[in-house]
PDB file of N, CA and C in Angstrom:
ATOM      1  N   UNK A   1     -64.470  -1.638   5.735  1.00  0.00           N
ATOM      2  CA  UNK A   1     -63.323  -1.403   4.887  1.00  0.00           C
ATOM      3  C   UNK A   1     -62.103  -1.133   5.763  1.00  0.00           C
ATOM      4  N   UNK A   2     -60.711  -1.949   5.354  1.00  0.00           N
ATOM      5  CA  UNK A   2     -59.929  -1.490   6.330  1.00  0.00           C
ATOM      6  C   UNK A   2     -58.389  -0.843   5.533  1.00  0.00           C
ATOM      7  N   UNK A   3     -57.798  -0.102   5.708  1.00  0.00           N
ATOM      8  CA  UNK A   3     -56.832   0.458   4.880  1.00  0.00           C
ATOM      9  C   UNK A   3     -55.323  -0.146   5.287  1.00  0.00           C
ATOM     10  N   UNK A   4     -54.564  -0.417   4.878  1.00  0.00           N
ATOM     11  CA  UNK A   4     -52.965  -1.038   5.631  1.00  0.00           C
ATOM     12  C   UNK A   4     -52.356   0.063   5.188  1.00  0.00           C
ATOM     13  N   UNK A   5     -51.242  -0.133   5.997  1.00  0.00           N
ATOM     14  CA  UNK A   5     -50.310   0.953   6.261  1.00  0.00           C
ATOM     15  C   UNK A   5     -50.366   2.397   6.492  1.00  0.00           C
ATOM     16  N   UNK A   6     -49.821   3.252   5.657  1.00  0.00           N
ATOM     17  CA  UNK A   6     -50.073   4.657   6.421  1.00  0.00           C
ATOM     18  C   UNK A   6     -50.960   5.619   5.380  1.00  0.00           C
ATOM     19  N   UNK A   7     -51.846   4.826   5.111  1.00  0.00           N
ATOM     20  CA  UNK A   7     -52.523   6.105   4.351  1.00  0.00           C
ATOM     21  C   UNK A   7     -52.831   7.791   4.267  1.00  0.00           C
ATOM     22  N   UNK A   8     -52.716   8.354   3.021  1.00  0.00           N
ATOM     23  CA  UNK A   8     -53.267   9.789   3.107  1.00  0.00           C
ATOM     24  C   UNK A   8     -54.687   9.997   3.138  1.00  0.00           C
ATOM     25  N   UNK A   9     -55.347  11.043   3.544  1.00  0.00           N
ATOM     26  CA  UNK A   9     -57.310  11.566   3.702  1.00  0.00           C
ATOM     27  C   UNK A   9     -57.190  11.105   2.182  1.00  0.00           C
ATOM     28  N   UNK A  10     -56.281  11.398   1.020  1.00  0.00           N
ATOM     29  CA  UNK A  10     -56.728  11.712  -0.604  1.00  0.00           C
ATOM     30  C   UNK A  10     -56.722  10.248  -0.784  1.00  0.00           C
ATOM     31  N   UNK A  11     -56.224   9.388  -0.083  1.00  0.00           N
ATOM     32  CA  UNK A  11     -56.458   7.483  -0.701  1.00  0.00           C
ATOM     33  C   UNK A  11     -57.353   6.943   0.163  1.00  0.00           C
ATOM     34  N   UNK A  12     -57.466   7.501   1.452  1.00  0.00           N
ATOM     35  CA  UNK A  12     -59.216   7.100   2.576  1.00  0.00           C
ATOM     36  C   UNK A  12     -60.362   7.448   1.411  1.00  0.00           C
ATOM     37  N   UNK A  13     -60.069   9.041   0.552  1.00  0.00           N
ATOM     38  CA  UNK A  13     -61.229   9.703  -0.056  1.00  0.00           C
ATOM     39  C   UNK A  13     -61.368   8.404  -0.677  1.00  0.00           C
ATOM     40  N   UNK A  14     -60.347   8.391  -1.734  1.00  0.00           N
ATOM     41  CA  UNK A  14     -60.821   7.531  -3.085  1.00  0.00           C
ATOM     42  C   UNK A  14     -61.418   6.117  -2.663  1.00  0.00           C
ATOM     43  N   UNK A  15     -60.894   5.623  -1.280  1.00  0.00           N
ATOM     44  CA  UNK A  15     -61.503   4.340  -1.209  1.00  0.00           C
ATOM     45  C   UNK A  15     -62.839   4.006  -1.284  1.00  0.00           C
ATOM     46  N   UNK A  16     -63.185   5.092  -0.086  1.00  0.00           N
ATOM     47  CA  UNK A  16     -64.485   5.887   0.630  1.00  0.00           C
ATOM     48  C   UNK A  16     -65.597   6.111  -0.714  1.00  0.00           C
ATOM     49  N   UNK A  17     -64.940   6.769  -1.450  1.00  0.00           N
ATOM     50  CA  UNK A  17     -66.201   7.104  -2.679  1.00  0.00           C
ATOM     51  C   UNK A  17     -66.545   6.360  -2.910  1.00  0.00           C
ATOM     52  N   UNK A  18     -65.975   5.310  -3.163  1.00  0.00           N
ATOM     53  CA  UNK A  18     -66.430   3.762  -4.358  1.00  0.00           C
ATOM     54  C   UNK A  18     -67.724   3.417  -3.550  1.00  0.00           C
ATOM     55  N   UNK A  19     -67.783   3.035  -2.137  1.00  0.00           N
ATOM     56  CA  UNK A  19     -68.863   2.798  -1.607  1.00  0.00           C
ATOM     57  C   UNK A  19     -70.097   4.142  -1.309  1.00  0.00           C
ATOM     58  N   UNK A  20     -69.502   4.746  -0.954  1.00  0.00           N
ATOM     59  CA  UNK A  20     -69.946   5.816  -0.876  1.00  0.00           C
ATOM     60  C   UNK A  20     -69.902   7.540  -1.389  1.00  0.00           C
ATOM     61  N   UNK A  21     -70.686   7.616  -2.626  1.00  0.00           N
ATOM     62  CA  UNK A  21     -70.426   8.319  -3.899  1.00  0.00           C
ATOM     63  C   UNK A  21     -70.421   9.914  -3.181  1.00  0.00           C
ATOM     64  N   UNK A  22     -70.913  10.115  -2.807  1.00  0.00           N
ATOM     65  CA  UNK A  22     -71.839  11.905  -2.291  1.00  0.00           C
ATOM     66  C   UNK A  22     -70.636  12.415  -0.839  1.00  0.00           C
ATOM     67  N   UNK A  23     -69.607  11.419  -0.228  1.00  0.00           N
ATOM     68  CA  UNK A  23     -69.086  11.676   0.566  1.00  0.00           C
ATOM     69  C   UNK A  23     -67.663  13.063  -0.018  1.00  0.00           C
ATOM     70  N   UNK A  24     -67.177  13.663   1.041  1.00  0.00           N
ATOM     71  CA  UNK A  24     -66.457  15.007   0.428  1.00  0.00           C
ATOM     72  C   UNK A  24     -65.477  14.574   1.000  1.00  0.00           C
ATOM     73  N   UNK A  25     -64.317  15.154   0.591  1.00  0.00           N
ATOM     74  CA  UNK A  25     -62.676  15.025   0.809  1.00  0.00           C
ATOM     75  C   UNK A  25     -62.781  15.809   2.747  1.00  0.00           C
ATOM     76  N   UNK A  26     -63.436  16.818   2.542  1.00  0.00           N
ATOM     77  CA  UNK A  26     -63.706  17.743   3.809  1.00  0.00           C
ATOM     78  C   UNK A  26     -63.989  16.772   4.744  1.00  0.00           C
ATOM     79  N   UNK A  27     -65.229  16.041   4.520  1.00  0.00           N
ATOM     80  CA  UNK A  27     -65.855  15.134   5.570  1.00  0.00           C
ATOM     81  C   UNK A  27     -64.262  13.817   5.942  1.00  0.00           C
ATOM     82  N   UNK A  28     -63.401  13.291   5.187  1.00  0.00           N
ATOM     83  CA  UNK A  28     -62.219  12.430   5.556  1.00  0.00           C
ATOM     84  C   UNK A  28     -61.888  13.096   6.409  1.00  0.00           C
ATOM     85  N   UNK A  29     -61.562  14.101   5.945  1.00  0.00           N
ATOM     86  CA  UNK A  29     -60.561  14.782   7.112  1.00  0.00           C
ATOM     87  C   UNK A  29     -60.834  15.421   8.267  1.00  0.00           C
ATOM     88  N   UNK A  30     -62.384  15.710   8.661  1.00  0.00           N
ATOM     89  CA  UNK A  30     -63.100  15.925   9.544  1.00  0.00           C
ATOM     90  C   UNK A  30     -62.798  14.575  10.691  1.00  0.00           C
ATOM     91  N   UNK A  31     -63.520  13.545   9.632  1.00  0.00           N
ATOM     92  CA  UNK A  31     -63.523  12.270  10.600  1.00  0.00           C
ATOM     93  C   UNK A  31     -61.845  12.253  11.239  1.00  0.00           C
ATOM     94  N   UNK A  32     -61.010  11.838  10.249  1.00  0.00           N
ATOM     95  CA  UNK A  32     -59.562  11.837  10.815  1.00  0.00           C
ATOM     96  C   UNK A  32     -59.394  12.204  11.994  1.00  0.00           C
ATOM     97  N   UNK A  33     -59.346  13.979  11.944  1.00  0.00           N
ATOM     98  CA  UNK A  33     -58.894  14.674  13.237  1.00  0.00           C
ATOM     99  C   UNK A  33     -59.875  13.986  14.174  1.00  0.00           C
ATOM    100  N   UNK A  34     -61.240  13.809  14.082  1.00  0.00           N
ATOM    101  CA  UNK A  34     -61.757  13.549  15.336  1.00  0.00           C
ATOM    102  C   UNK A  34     -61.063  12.133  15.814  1.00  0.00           C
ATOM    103  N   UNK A  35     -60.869  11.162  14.833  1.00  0.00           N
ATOM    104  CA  UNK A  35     -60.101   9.933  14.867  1.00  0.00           C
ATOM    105  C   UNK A  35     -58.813  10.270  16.114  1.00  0.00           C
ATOM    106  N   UNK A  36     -58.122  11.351  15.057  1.00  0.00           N
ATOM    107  CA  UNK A  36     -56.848  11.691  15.927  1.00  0.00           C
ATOM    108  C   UNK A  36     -56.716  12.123  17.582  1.00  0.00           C
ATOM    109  N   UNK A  37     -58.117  12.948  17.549  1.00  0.00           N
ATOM    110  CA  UNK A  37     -58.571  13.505  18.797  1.00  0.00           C
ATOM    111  C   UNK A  37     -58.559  12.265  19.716  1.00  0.00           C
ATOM    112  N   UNK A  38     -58.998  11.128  19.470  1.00  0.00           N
ATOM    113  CA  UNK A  38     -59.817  10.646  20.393  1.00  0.00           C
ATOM    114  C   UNK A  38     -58.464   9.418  20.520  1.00  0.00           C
ATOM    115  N   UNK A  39     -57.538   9.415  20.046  1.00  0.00           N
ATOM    116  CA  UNK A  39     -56.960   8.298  20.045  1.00  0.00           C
ATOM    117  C   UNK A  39     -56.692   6.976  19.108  1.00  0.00           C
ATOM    118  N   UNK A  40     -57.845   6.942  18.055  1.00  0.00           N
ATOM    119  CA  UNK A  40     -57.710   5.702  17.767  1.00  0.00           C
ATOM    120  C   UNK A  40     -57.011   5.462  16.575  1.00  0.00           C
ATOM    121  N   UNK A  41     -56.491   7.010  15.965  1.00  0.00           N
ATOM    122  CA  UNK A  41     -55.560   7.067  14.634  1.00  0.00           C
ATOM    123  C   UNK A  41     -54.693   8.260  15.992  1.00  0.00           C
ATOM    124  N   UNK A  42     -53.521   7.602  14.794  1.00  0.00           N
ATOM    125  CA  UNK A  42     -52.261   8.463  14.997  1.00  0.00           C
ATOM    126  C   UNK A  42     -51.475   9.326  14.313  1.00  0.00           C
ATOM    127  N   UNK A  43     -50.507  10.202  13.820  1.00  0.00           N
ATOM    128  CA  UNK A  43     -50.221  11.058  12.412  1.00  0.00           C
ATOM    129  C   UNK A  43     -49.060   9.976  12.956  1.00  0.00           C
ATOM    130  N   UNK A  44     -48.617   9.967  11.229  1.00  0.00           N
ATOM    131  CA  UNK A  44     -47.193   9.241  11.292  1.00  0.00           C
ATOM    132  C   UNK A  44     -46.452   9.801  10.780  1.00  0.00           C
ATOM    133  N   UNK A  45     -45.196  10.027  10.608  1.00  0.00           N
ATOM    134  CA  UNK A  45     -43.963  10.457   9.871  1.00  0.00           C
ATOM    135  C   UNK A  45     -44.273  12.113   9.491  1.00  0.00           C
ATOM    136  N   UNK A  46     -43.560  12.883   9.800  1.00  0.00           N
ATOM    137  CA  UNK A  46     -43.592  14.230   8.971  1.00  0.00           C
ATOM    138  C   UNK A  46     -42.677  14.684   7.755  1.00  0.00           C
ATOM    139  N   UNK A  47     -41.874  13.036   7.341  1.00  0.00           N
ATOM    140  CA  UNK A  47     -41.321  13.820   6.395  1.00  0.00           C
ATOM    141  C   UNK A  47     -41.720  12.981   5.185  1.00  0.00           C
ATOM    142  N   UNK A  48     -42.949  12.971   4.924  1.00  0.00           N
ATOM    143  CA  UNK A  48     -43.107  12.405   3.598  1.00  0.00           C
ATOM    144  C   UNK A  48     -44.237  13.626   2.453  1.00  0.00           C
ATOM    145  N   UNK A  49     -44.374  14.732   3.665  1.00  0.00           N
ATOM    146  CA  UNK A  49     -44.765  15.910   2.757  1.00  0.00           C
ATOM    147  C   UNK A  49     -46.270  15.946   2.829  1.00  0.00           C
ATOM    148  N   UNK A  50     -47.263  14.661   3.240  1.00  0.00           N
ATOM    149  CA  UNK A  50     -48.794  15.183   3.864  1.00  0.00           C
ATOM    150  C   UNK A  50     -48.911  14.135   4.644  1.00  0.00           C
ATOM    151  N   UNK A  51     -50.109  14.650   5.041  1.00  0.00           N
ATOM    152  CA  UNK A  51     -50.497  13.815   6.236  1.00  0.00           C
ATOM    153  C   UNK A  51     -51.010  12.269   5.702  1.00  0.00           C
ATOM    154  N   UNK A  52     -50.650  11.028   7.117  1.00  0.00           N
ATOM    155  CA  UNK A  52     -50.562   9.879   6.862  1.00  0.00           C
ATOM    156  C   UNK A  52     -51.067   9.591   7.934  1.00  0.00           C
ATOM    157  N   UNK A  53     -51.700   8.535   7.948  1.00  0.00           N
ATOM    158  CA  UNK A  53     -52.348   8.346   9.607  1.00  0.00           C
ATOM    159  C   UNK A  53     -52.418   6.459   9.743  1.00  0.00           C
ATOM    160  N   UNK A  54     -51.945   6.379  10.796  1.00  0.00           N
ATOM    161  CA  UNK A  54     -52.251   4.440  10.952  1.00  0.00           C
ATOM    162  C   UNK A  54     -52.955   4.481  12.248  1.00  0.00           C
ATOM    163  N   UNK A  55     -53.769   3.012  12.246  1.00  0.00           N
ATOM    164  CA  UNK A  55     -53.993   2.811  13.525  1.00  0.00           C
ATOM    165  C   UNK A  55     -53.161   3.120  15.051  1.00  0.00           C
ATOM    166  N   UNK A  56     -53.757   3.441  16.075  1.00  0.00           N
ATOM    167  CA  UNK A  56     -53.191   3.522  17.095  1.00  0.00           C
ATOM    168  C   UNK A  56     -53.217   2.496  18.381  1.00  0.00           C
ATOM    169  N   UNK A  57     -52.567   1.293  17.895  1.00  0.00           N
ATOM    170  CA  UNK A  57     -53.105   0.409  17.860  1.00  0.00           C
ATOM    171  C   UNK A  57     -51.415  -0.269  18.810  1.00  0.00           C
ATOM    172  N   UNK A  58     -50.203  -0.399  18.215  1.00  0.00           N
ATOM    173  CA  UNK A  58     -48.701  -0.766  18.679  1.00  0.00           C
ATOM    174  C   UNK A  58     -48.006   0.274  18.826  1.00  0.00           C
ATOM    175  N   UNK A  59     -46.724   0.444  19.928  1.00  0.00           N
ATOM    176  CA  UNK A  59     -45.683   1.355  19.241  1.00  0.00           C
ATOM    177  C   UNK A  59     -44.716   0.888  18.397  1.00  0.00           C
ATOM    178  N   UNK A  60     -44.648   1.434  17.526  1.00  0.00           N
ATOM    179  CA  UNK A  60     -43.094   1.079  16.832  1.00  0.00           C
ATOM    180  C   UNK A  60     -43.206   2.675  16.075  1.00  0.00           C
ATOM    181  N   UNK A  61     -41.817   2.506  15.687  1.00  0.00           N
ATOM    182  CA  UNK A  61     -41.286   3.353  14.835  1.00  0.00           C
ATOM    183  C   UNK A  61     -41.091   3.411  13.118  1.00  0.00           C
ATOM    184  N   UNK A  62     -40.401   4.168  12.464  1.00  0.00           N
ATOM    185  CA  UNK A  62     -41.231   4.062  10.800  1.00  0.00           C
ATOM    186  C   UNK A  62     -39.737   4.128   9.884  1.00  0.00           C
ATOM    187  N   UNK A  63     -39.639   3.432   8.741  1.00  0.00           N
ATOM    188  CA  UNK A  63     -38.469   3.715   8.013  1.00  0.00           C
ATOM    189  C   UNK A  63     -39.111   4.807   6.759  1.00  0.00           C
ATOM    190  N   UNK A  64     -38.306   5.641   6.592  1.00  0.00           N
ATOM    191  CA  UNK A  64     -38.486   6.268   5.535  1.00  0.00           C
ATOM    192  C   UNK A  64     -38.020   6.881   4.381  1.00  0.00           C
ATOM    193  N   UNK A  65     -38.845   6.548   3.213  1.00  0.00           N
ATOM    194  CA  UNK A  65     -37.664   6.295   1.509  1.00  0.00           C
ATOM    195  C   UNK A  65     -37.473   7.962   1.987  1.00  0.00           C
ATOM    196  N   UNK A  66     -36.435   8.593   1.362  1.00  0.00           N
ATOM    197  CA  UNK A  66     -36.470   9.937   1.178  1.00  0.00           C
ATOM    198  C   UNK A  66     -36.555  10.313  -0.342  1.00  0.00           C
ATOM    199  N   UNK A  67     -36.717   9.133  -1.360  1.00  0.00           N
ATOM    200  CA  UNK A  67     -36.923   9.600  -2.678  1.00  0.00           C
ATOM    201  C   UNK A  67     -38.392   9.164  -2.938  1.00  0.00           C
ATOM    202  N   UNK A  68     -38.980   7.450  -2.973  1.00  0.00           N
ATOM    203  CA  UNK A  68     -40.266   7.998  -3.088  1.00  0.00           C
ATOM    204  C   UNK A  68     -41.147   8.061  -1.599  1.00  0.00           C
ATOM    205  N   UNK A  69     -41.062   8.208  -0.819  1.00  0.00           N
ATOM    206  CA  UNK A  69     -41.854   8.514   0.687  1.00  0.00           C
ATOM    207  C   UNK A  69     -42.922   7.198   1.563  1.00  0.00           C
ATOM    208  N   UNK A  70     -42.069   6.147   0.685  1.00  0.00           N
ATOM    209  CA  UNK A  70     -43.093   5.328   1.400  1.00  0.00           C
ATOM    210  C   UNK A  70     -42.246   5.290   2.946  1.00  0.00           C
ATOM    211  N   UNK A  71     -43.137   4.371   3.565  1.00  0.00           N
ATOM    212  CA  UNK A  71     -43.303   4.729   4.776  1.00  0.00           C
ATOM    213  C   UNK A  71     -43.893   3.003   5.570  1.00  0.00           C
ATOM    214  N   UNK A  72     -42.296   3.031   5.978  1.00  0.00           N
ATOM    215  CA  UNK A  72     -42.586   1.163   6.914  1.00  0.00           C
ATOM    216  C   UNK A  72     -42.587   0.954   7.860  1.00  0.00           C
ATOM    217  N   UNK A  73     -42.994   0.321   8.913  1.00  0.00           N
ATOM    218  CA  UNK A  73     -42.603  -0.318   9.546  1.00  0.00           C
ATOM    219  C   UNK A  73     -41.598  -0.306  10.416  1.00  0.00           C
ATOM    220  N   UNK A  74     -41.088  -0.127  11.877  1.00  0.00           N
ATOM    221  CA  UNK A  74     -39.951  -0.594  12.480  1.00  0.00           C
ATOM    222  C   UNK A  74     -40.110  -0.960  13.725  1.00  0.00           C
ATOM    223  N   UNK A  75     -40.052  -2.050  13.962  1.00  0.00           N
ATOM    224  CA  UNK A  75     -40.358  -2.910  15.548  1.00  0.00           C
ATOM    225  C   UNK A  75     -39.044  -1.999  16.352  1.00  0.00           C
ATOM    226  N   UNK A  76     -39.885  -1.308  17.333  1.00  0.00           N
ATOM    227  CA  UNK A  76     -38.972  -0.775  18.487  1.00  0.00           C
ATOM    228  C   UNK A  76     -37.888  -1.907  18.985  1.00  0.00           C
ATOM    229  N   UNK A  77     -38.054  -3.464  18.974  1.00  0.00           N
ATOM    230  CA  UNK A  77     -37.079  -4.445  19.359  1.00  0.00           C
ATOM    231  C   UNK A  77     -35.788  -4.035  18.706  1.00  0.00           C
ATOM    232  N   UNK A  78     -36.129  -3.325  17.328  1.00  0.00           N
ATOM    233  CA  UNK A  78     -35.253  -3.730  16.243  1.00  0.00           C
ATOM    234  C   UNK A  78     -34.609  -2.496  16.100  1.00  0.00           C
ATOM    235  N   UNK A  79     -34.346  -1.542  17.244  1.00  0.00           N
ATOM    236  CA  UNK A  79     -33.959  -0.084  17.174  1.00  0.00           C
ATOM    237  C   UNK A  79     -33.032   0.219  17.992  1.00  0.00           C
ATOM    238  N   UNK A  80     -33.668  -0.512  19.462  1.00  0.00           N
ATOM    239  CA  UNK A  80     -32.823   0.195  20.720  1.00  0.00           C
ATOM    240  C   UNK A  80     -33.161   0.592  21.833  1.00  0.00           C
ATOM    241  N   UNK A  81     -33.404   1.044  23.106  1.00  0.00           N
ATOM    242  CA  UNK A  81     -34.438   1.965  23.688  1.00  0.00           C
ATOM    243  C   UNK A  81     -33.791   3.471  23.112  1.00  0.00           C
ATOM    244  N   UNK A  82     -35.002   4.162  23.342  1.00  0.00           N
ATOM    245  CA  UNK A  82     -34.794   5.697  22.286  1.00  0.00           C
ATOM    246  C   UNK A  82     -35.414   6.396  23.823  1.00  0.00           C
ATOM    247  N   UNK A  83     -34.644   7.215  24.946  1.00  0.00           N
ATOM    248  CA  UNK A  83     -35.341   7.865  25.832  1.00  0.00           C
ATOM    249  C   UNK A  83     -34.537   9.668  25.874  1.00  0.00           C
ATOM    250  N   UNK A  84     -35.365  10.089  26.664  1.00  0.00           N
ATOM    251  CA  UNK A  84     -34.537  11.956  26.775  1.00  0.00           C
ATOM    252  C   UNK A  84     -34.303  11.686  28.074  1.00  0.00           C
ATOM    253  N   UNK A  85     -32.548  11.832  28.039  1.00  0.00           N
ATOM    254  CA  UNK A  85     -31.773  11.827  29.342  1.00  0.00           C
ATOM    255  C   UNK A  85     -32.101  13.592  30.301  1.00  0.00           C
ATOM    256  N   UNK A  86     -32.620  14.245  29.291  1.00  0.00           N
ATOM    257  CA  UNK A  86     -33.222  15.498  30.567  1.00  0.00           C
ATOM    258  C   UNK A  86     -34.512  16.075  29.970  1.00  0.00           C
ATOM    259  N   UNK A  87     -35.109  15.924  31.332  1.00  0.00           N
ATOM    260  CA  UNK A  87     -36.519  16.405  30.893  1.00  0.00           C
ATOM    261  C   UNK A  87     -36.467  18.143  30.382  1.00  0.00           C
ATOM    262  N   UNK A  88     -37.250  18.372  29.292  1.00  0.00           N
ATOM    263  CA  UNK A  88     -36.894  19.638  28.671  1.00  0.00           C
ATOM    264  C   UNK A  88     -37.616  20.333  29.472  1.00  0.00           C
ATOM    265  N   UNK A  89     -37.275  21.489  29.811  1.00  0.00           N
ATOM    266  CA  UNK A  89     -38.079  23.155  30.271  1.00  0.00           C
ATOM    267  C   UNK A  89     -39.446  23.283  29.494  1.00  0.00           C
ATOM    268  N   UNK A  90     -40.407  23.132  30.448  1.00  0.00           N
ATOM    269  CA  UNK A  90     -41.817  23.569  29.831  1.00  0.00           C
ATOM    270  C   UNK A  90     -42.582  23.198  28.594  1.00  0.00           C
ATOM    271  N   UNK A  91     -41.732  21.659  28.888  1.00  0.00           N
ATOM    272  CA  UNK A  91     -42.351  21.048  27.608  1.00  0.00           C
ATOM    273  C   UNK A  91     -43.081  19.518  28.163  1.00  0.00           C
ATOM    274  N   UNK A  92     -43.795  19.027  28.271  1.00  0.00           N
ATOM    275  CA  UNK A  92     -44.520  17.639  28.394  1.00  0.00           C
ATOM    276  C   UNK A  92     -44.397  16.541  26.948  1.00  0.00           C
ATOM    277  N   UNK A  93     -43.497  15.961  27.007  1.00  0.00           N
ATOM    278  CA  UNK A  93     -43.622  14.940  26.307  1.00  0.00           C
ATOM    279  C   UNK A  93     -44.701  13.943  26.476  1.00  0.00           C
ATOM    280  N   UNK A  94     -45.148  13.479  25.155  1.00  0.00           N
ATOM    281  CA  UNK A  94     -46.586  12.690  25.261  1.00  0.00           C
ATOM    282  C   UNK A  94     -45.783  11.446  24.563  1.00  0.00           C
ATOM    283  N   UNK A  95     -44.920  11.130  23.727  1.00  0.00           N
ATOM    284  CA  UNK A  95     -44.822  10.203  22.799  1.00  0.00           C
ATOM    285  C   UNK A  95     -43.358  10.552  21.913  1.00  0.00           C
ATOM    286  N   UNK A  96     -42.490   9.462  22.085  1.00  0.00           N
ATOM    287  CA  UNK A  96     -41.663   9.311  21.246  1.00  0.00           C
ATOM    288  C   UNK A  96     -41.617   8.301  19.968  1.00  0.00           C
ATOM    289  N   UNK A  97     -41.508   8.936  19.044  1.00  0.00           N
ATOM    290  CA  UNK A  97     -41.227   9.245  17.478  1.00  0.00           C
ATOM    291  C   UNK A  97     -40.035   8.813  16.587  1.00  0.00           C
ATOM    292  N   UNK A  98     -39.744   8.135  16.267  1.00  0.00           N
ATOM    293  CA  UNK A  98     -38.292   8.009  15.599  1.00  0.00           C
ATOM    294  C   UNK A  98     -38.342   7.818  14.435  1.00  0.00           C
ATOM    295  N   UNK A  99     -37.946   8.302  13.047  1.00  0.00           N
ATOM    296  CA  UNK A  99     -38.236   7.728  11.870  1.00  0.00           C
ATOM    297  C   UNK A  99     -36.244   8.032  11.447  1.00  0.00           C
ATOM    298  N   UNK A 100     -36.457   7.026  10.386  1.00  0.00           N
ATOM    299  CA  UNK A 100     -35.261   6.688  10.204  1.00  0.00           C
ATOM    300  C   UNK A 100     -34.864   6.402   8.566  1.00  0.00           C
ATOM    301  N   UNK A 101     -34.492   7.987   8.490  1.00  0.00           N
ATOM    302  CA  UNK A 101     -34.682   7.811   6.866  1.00  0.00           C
ATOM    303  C   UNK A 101     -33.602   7.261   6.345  1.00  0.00           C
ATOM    304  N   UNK A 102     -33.816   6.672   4.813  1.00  0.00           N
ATOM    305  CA  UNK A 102     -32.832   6.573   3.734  1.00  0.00           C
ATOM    306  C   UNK A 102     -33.865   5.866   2.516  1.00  0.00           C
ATOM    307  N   UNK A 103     -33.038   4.818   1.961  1.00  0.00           N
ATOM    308  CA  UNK A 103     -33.252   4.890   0.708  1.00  0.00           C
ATOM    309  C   UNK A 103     -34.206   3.165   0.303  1.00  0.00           C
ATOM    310  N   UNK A 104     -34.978   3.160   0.104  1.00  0.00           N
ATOM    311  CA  UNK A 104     -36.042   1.715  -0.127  1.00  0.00           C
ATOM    312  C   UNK A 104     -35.032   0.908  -1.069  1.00  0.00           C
ATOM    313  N   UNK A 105     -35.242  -0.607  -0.723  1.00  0.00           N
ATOM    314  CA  UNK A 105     -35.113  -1.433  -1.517  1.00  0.00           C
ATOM    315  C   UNK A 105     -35.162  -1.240  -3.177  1.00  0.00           C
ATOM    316  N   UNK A 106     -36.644  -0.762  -3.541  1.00  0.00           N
ATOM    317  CA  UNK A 106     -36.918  -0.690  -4.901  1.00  0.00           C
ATOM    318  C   UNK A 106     -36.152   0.628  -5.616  1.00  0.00           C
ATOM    319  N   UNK A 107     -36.020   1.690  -4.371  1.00  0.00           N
ATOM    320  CA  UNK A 107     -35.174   2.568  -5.213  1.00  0.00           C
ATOM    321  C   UNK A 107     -34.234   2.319  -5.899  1.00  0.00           C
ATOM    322  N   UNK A 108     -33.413   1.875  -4.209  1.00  0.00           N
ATOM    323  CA  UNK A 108     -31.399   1.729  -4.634  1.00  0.00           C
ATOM    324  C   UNK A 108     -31.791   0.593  -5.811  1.00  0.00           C
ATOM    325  N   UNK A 109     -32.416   0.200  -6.459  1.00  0.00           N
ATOM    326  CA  UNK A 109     -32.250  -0.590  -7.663  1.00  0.00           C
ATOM    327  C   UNK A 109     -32.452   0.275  -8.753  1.00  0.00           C
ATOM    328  N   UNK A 110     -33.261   1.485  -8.978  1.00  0.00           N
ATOM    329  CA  UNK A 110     -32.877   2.493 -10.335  1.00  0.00           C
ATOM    330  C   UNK A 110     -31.608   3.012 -10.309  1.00  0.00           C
TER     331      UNK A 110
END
């Protein structure tokens, strides 16, 4: 089974049950973090209010509705380079992040 885009543990659950009835919301999110641990999922976006996870698989960066929270897509080509001109005090950067909110297609049409 494979999921597109940035799914939540609560739409992995529901997928997950259909095949597999007796599985727990606990056990998604178990697997996840270990997922997350190990590399092969990533958390995406923090502002859509829970957790979302995609493959870890390309970098790019994410557009995001700020009314309903979906969550797209953005080819780093199509951005810029995004770097920190001073390395911060006692901090190790692992990964840069960019999300770039406003408003979806389907919204600005209500």
């Amino acid at each position: 089974m494979s999921l597109h885009g940035h799914p939540s543990p609560e739409l992995i659950y529901e997928k997950v049950k259909r095949k597999i009835p007796s599985i727990s919301l606990a056990t998604i999110y178990n697997n996840i973090r270990t997922f997350l641990e190990n590399g092969m999922l990533r958390e995406v976006s923090m502002h859509h209010g829970s957790l979302r996870v995609e493959p870890n698989d390309h970098e790019h960066h994410h557009l995001v509705c700020v009314r309903c929270r979906q969550i797209s897509d953005l080819d780093p080509e199509n951005l810029g380079p995004v770097r920190i001109k001073a390395k911060p005090r006692g901090f190790r950067v692992t990964r840069i992040a960019v999300d770039v909110l406003g408003i979806c297609a389907e919204c600005a049409e209500e």
